[in-house]
Structures are given as structure tokens and as C-alpha cells.
C-alpha atoms as a PDB file:
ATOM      1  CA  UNK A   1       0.000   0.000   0.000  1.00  0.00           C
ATOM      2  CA  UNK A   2       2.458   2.334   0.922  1.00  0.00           C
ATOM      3  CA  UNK A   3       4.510   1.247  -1.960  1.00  0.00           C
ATOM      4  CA  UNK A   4       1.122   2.288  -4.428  1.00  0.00           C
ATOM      5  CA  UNK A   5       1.035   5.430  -2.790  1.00  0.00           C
ATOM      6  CA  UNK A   6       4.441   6.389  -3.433  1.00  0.00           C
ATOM      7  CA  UNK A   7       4.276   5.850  -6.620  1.00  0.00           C
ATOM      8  CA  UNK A   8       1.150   8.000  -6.915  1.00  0.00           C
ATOM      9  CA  UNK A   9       2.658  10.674  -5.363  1.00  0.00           C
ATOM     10  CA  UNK A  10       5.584  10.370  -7.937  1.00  0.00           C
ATOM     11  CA  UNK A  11       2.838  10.385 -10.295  1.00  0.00           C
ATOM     12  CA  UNK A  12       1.090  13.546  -9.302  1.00  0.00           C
ATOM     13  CA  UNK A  13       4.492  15.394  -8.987  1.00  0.00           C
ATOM     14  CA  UNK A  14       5.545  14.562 -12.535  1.00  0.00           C
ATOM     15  CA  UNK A  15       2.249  15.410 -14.119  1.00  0.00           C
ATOM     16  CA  UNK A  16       2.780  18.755 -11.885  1.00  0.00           C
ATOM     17  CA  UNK A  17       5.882  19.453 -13.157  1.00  0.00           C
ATOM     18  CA  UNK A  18       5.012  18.647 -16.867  1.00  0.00           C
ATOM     19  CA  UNK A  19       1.993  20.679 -16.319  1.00  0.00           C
ATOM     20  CA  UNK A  20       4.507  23.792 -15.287  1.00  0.00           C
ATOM     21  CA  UNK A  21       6.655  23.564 -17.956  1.00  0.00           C
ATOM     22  CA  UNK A  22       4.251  23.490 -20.646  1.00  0.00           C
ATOM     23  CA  UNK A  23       2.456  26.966 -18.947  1.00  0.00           C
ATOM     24  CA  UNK A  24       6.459  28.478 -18.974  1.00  0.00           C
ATOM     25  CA  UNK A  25       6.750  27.655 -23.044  1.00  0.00           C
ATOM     26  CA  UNK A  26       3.458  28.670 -23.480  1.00  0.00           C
ATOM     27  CA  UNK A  27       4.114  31.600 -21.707  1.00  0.00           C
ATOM     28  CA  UNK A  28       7.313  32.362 -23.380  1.00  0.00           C
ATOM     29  CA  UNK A  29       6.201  31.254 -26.682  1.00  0.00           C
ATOM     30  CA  UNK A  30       3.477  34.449 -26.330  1.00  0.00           C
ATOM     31  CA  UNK A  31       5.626  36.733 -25.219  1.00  0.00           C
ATOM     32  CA  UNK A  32       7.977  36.205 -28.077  1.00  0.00           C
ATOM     33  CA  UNK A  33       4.670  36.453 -30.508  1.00  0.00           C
ATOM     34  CA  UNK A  34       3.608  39.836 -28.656  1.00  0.00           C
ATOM     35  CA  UNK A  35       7.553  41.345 -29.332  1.00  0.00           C
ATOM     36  CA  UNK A  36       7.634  40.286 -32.942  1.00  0.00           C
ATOM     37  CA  UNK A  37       4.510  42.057 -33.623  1.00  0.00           C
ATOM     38  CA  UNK A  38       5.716  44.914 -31.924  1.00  0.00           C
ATOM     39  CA  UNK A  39       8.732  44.831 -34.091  1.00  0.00           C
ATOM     40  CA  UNK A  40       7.114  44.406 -37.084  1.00  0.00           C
ATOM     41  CA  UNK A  41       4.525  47.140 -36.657  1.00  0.00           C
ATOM     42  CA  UNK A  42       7.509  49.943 -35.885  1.00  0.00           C
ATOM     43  CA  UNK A  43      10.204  48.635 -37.864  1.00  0.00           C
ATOM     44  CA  UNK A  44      11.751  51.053 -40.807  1.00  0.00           C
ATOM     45  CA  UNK A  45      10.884  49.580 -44.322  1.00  0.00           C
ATOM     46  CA  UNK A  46      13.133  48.217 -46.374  1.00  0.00           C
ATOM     47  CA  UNK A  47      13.844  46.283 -49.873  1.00  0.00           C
ATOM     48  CA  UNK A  48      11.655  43.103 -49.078  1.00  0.00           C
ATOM     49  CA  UNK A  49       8.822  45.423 -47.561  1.00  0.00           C
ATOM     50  CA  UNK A  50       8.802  48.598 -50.191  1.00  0.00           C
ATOM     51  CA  UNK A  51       7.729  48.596 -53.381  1.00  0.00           C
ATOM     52  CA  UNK A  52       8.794  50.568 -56.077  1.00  0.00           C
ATOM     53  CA  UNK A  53       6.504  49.829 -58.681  1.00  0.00           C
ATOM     54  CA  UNK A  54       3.715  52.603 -58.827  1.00  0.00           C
ATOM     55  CA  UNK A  55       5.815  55.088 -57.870  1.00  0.00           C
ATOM     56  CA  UNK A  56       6.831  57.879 -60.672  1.00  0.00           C
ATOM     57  CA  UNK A  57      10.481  57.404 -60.774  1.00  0.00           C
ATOM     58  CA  UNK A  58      12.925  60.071 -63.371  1.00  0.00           C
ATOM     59  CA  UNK A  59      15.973  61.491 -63.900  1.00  0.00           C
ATOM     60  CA  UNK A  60      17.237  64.812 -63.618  1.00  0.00           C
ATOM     61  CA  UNK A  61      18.633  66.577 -66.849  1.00  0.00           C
ATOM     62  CA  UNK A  62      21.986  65.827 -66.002  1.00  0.00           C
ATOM     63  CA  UNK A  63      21.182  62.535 -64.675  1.00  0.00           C
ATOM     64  CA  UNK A  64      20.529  62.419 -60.769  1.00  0.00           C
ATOM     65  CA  UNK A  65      18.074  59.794 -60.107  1.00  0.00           C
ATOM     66  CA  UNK A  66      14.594  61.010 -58.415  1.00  0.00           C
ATOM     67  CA  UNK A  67      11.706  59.310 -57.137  1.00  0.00           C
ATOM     68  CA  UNK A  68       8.163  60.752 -56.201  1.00  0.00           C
ATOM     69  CA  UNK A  69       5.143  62.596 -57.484  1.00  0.00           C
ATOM     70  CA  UNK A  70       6.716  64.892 -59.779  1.00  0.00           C
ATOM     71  CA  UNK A  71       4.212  67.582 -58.247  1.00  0.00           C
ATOM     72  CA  UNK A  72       5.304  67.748 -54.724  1.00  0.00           C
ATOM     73  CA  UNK A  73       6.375  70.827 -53.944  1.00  0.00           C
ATOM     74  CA  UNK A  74       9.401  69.580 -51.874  1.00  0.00           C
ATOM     75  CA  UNK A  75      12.349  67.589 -52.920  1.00  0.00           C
ATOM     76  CA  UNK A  76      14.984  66.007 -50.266  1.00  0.00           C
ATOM     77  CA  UNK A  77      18.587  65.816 -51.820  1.00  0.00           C
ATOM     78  CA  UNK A  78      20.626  63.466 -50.184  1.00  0.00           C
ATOM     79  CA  UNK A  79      24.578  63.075 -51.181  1.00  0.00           C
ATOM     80  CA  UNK A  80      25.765  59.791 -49.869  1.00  0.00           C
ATOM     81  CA  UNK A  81      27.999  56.654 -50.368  1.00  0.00           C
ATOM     82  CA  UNK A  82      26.782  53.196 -50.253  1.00  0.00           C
ATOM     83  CA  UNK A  83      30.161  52.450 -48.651  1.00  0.00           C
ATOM     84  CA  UNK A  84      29.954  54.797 -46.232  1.00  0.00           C
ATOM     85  CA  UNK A  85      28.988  53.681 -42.692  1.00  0.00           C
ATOM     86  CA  UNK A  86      27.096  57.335 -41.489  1.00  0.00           C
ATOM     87  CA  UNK A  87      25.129  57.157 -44.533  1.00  0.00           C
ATOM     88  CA  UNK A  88      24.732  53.098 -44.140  1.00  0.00           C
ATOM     89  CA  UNK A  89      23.272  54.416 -40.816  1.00  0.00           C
ATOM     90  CA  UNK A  90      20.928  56.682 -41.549  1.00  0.00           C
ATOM     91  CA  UNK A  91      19.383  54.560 -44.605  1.00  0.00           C
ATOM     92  CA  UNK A  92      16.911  53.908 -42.029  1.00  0.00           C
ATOM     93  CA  UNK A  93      15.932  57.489 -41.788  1.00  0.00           C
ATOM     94  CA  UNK A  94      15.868  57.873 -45.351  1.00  0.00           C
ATOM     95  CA  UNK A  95      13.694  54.520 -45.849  1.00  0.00           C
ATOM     96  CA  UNK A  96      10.978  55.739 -43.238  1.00  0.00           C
ATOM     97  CA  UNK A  97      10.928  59.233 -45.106  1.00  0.00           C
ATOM     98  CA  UNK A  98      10.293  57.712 -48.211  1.00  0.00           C
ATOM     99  CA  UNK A  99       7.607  55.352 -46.699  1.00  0.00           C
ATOM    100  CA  UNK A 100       5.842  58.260 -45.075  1.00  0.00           C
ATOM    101  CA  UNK A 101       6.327  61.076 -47.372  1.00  0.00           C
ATOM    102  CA  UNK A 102       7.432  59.853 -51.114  1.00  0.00           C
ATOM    103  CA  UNK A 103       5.341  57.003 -51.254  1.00  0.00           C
ATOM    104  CA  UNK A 104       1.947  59.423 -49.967  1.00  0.00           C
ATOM    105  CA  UNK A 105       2.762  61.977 -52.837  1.00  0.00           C
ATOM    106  CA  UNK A 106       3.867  64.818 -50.491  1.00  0.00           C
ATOM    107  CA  UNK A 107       7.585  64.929 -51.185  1.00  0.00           C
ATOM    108  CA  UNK A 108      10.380  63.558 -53.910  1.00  0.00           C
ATOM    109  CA  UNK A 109      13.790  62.079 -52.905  1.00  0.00           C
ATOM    110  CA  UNK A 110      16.715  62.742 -54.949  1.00  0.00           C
ATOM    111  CA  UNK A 111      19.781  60.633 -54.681  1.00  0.00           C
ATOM    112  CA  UNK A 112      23.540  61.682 -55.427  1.00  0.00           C
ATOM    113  CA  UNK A 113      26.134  59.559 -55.457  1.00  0.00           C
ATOM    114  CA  UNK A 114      28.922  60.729 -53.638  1.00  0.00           C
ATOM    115  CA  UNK A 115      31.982  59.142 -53.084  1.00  0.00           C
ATOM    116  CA  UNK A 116      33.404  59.589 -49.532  1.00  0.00           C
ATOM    117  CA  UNK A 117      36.969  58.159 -47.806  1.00  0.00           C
ATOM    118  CA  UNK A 118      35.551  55.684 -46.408  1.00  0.00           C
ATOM    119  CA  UNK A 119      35.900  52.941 -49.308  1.00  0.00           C
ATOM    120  CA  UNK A 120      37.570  54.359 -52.396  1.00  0.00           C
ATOM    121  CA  UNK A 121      37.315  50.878 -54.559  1.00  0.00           C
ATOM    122  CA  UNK A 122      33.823  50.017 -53.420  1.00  0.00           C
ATOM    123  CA  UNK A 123      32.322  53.358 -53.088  1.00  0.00           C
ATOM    124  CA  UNK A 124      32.628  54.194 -56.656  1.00  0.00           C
ATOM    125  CA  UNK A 125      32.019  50.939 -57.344  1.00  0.00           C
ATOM    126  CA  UNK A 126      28.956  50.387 -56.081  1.00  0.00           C
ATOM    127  CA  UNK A 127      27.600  53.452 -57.659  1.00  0.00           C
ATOM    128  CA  UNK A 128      28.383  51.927 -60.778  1.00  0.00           C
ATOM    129  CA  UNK A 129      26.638  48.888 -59.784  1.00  0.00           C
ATOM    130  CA  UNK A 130      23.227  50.645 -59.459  1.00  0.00           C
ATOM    131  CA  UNK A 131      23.350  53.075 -62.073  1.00  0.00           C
ATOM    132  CA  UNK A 132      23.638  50.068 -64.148  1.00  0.00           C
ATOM    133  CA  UNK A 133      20.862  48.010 -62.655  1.00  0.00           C
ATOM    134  CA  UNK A 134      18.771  51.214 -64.050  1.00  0.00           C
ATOM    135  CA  UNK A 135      20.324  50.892 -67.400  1.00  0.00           C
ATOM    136  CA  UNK A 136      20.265  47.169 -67.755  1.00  0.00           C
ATOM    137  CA  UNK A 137      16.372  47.511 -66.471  1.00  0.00           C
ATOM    138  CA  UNK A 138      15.266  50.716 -66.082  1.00  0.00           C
ATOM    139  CA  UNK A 139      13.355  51.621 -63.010  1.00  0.00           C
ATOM    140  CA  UNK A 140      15.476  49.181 -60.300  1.00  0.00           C
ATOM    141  CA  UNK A 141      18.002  51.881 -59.449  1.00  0.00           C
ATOM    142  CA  UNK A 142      15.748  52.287 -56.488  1.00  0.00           C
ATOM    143  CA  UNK A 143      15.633  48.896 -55.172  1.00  0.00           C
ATOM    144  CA  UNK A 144      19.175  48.766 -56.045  1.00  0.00           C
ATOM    145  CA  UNK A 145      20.271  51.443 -53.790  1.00  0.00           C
ATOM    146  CA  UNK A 146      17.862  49.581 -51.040  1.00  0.00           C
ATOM    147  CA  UNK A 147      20.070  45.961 -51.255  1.00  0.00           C
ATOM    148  CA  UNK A 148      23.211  48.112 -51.543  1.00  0.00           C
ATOM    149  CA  UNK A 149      22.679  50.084 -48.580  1.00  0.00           C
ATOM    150  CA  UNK A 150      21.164  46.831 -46.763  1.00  0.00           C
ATOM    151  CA  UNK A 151      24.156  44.482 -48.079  1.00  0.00           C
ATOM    152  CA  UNK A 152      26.870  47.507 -46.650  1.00  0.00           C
ATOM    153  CA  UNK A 153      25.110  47.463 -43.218  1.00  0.00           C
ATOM    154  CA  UNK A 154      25.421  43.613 -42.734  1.00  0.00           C
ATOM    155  CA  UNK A 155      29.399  43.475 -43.753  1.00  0.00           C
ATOM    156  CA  UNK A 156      31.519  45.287 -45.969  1.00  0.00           C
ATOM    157  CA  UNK A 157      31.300  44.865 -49.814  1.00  0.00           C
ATOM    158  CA  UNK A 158      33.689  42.347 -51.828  1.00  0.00           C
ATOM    159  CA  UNK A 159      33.798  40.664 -55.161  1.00  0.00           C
ATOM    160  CA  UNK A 160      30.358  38.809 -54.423  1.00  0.00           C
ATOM    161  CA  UNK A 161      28.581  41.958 -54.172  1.00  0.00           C
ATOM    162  CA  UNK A 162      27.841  42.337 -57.774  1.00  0.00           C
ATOM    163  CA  UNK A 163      26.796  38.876 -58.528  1.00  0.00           C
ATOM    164  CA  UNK A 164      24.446  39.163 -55.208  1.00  0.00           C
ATOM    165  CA  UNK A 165      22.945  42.600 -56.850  1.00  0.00           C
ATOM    166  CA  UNK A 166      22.198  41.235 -60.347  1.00  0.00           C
ATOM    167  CA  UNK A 167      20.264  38.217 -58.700  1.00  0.00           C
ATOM    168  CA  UNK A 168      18.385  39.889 -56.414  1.00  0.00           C
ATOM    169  CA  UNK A 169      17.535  42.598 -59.566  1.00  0.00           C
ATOM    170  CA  UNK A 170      16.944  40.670 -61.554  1.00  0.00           C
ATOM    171  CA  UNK A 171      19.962  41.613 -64.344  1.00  0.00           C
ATOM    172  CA  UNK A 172      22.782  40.021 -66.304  1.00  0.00           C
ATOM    173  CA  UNK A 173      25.591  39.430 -63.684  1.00  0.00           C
ATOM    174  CA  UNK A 174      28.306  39.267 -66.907  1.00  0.00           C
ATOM    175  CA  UNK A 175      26.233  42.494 -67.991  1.00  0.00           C
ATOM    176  CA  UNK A 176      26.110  44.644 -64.963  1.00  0.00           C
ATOM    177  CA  UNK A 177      30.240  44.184 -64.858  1.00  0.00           C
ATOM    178  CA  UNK A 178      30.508  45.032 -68.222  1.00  0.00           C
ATOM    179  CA  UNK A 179      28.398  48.565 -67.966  1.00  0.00           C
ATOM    180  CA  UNK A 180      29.945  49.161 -64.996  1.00  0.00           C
ATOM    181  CA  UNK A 181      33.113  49.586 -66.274  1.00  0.00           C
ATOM    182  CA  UNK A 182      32.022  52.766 -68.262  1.00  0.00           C
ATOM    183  CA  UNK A 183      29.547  54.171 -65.490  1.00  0.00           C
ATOM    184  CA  UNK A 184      30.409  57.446 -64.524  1.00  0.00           C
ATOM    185  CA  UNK A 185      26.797  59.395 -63.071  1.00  0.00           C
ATOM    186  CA  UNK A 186      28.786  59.706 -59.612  1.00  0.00           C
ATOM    187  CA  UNK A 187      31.231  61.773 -61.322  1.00  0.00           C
ATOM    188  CA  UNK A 188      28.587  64.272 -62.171  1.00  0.00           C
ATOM    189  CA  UNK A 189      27.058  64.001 -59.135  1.00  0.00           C
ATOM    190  CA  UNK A 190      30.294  64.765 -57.316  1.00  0.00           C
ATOM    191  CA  UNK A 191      30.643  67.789 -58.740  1.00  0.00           C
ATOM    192  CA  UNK A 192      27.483  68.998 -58.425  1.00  0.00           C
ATOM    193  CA  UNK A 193      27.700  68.442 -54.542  1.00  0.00           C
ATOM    194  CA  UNK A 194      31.184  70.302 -54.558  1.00  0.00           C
ATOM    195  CA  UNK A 195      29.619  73.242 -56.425  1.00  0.00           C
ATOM    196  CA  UNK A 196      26.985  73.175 -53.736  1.00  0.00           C
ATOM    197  CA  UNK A 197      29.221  73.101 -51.164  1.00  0.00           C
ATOM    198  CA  UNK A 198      28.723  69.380 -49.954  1.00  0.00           C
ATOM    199  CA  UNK A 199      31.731  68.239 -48.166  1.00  0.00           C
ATOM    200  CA  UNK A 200      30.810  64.919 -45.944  1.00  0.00           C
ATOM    201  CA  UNK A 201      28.254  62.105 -46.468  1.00  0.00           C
ATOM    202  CA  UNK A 202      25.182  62.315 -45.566  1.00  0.00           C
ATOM    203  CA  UNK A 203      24.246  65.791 -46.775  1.00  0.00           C
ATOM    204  CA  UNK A 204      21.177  66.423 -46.995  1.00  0.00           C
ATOM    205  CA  UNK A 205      19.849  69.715 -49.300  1.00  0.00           C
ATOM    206  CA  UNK A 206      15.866  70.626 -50.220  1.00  0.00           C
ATOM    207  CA  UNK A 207      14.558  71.910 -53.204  1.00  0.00           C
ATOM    208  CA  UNK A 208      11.275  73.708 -53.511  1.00  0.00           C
ATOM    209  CA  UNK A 209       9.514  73.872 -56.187  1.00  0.00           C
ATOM    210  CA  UNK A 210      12.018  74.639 -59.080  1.00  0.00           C
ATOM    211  CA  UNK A 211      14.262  76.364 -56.425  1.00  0.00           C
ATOM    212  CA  UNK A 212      18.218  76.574 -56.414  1.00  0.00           C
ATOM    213  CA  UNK A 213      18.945  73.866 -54.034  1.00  0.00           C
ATOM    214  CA  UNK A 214      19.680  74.781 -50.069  1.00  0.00           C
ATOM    215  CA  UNK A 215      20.585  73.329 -46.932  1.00  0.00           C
ATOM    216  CA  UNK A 216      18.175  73.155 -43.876  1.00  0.00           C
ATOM    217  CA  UNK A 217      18.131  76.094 -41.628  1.00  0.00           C
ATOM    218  CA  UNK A 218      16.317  75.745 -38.338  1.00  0.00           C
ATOM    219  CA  UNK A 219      16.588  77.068 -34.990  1.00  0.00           C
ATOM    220  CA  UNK A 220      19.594  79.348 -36.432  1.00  0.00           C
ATOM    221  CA  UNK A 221      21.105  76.347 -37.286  1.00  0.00           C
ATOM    222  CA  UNK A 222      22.260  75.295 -40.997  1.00  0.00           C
ATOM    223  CA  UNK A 223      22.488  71.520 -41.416  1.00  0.00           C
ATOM    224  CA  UNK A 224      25.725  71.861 -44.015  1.00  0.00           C
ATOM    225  CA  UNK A 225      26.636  68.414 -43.121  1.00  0.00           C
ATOM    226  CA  UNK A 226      25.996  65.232 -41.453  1.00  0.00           C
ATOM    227  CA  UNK A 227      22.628  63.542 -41.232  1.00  0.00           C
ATOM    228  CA  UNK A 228      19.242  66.019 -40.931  1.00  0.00           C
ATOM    229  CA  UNK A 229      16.846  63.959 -38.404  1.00  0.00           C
ATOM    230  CA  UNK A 230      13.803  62.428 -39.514  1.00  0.00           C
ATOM    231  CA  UNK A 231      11.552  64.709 -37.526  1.00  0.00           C
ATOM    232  CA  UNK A 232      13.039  67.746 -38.710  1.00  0.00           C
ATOM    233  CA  UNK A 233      12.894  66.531 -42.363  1.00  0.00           C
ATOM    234  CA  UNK A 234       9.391  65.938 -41.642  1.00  0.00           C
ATOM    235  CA  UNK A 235       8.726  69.372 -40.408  1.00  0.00           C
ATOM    236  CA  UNK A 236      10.143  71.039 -43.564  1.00  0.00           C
ATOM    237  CA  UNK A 237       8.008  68.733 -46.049  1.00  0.00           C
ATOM    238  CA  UNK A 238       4.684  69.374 -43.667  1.00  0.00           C
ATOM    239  CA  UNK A 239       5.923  73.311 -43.892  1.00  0.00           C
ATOM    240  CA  UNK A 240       6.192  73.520 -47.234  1.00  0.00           C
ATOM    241  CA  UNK A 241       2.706  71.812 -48.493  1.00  0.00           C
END
């Protein structure tokens, strides 16, 4: 008898235990659920959750790609280098600007390649790259400069990186190397930043309307250089509509 109710005991304490450790997964398994979605509903969107595709995309006269409703009466002009790690940095920025204000027709972004001293082979180099993702299929610069920036943020660039962009764009690989030996845009982009003045990456600059472009003056300060926070961006689009 005493033997039977030992073993119940044993029994009951198991089932106990089993019983505790399935509430503790369960437990954990919701809390991990309740983060994700809280991740998911602030993070910054990227390649794999923006699309490009109804989106007016152009080119400037002398070649500076631009993406938005080609009415908005504001247009954010950012100088950077895929290889650089401030601008790699504040891609987020840009991505949630162009989320909330390019993709909802109040703004346009216009992006300038260039080249800092932080990579001189793969800065230049990657400019290249996606200028000729646009020529090879016109209209992918943008998710071009996406994977660059988001394949620069992970690790550093090497000889993979090109073979990586034309899959994921959807180009010739043997192609994309072969235009990118000619592809110069960054050169005129460089020295249209040095005639305005740009000396750093990020710069950011605003244009509005068909207005010279200018850097960001608030609070008595200009923003000549370095990256222009998101909220104050966002201030000088909402200003300006």
C-alpha cells in the first residue's frame, strides 16, 4: 500500500511538473509572438517590404536619379555613399521618409552619389553597380540602392557583391560588370555636390519647387553636413505643403 502510494505521489508530482513547464513555453512562446509584432509594426521599411513599382520614378537633366510625385512641392537631396557607414546608418531614416512622405505623394527624394573616404574601390564601385541596374532595367536603381545600402550594413562589400545585386535585380551578372566599367553618373554628381558646397556624407539639401537647391536652416542652425533627423525633415516637407 504504501509502496502504491508512493508511486502515486511520484505520479502527481511529474504530471505537476510537466503541467509547469508546458504553462512556462506557453508563456514564453506568447511573449515572443507579442515582441515580434511589436517589431514588425515599428520597424523602418526596407527592400523586401517597399515597393517601387507605382511610384513615378525620373531622372534629372543631367542625370541624378529622383523618385516621387513629380508635383510635390518639396524635394529632399541626399549626397551619400553606399560604402559609407554614417550614410549606411541613416538609410533607415531615409527609408521611413520615403515610406511616409514619397510614397503618400507629399515629397520627392533625390539621390547623389557621392563618393566619400571611407571605401575608395567600393564606393565608386557600387555606384556603378546601381546606375547600371537602371540601365540594364530601367526603373530598379531604387531597389538597387535599397540591397546596396542593406548588403553595406550587414558586412563590408567584396567581389560577391555584384553577382548578389544582379540576382536579387533581376539583371545580367556578366552584364552589370561590363556597364559598370564605363559608369560614370557619380562623377557628375560629385561635382554637383562640390559646387553646392557638400563636403561629408550624408548631406542632406531641399529643393522647392524649381528652387536653387539649399541646406536646412532651423533654430539658427544650418544643417551643411551630417545627417538632418527624420523629424526635422518631416517638419520642412509638412511646412512647405
Amino acid at each position: 500500500m504504501q509502496q502504491a502510494k508512493r508511486t502515486q505521489r511520484a505520479s502527481n508530482a511529474n504530471q505537476q511538473r510537466t503541467i509547469l513547464i508546458i504553462g512556462v513555453i506557453v508563456v514564453v512562446a506568447v511573449i515572443i509572438a507579442v515582441i515580434a509584432i511589436l517589431i514588425s509594426n515599428n520597424s523602418v521599411p526596407t527592400a523586401s517590404t517597399q515597393t517601387y513599382a507605382e511610384i513615378p520614378k525620373n531622372r534629372t537633366a543631367d542625370g541624378g536619379f529622383v523618385i516621387g510625385n513629380p508635383d510635390a512641392p518639396v524635394t529632399v537631396i541626399e549626397f551619400a555613399d553606399f560604402a559609407c557607414p554614417h550614410c549606411q546608418e541613416y538609410s533607415g531614416d531615409i527609408a521611413k521618409f520615403v515610406h511616409e512622405y514619397v510614397f503618400t505623394g507629399k515629397a520627392k527624394l533625390e539621390y547623389r552619389m557621392f563618393i566619400s573616404a571611407a571605401d575608395p574601390t567600393y564606393g565608386p564601385y557600387t555606384a556603378q553597380l546601381a546606375e547600371c541596374t537602371d540601365t540594364l532595367k530601367p526603373g530598379t536603381f531604387w531597389l538597387a540602392h535599397d540591397i546596396l545600402f542593406e548588403l553595406g550594413s550587414r558586412a563590408r562589400f567584396n567581389e560577391t557583391t555584384a553577382r548578389t545585386l544582379a540576382e536579387r535585380v533581376g539583371v545580367s551578372y556578366s552584364e552589370l560588370l561590363s556597364c559598370a566599367q564605363d559608369a560614370d553618373q557619380y562623377t557628375t554628381d560629385m561635382q554637383l555636390g562640390s559646387s553646392l558646397s557638400v563636403q561629408s556624407t550624408p548631406t542632406i539639401m531641399i529643393r522647392l519647387g524649381d528652387a536653387a537647391p539649399q541646406f536646412i536652416n532651423s533654430g539658427g542652425q544650418t544643417w551643411n553636413r551630417g545627417p538632418v533627423p527624420y523629424e526635422l525633415l518631416a517638419a520642412v516637407v509638412d511646412s512647405n505643403q
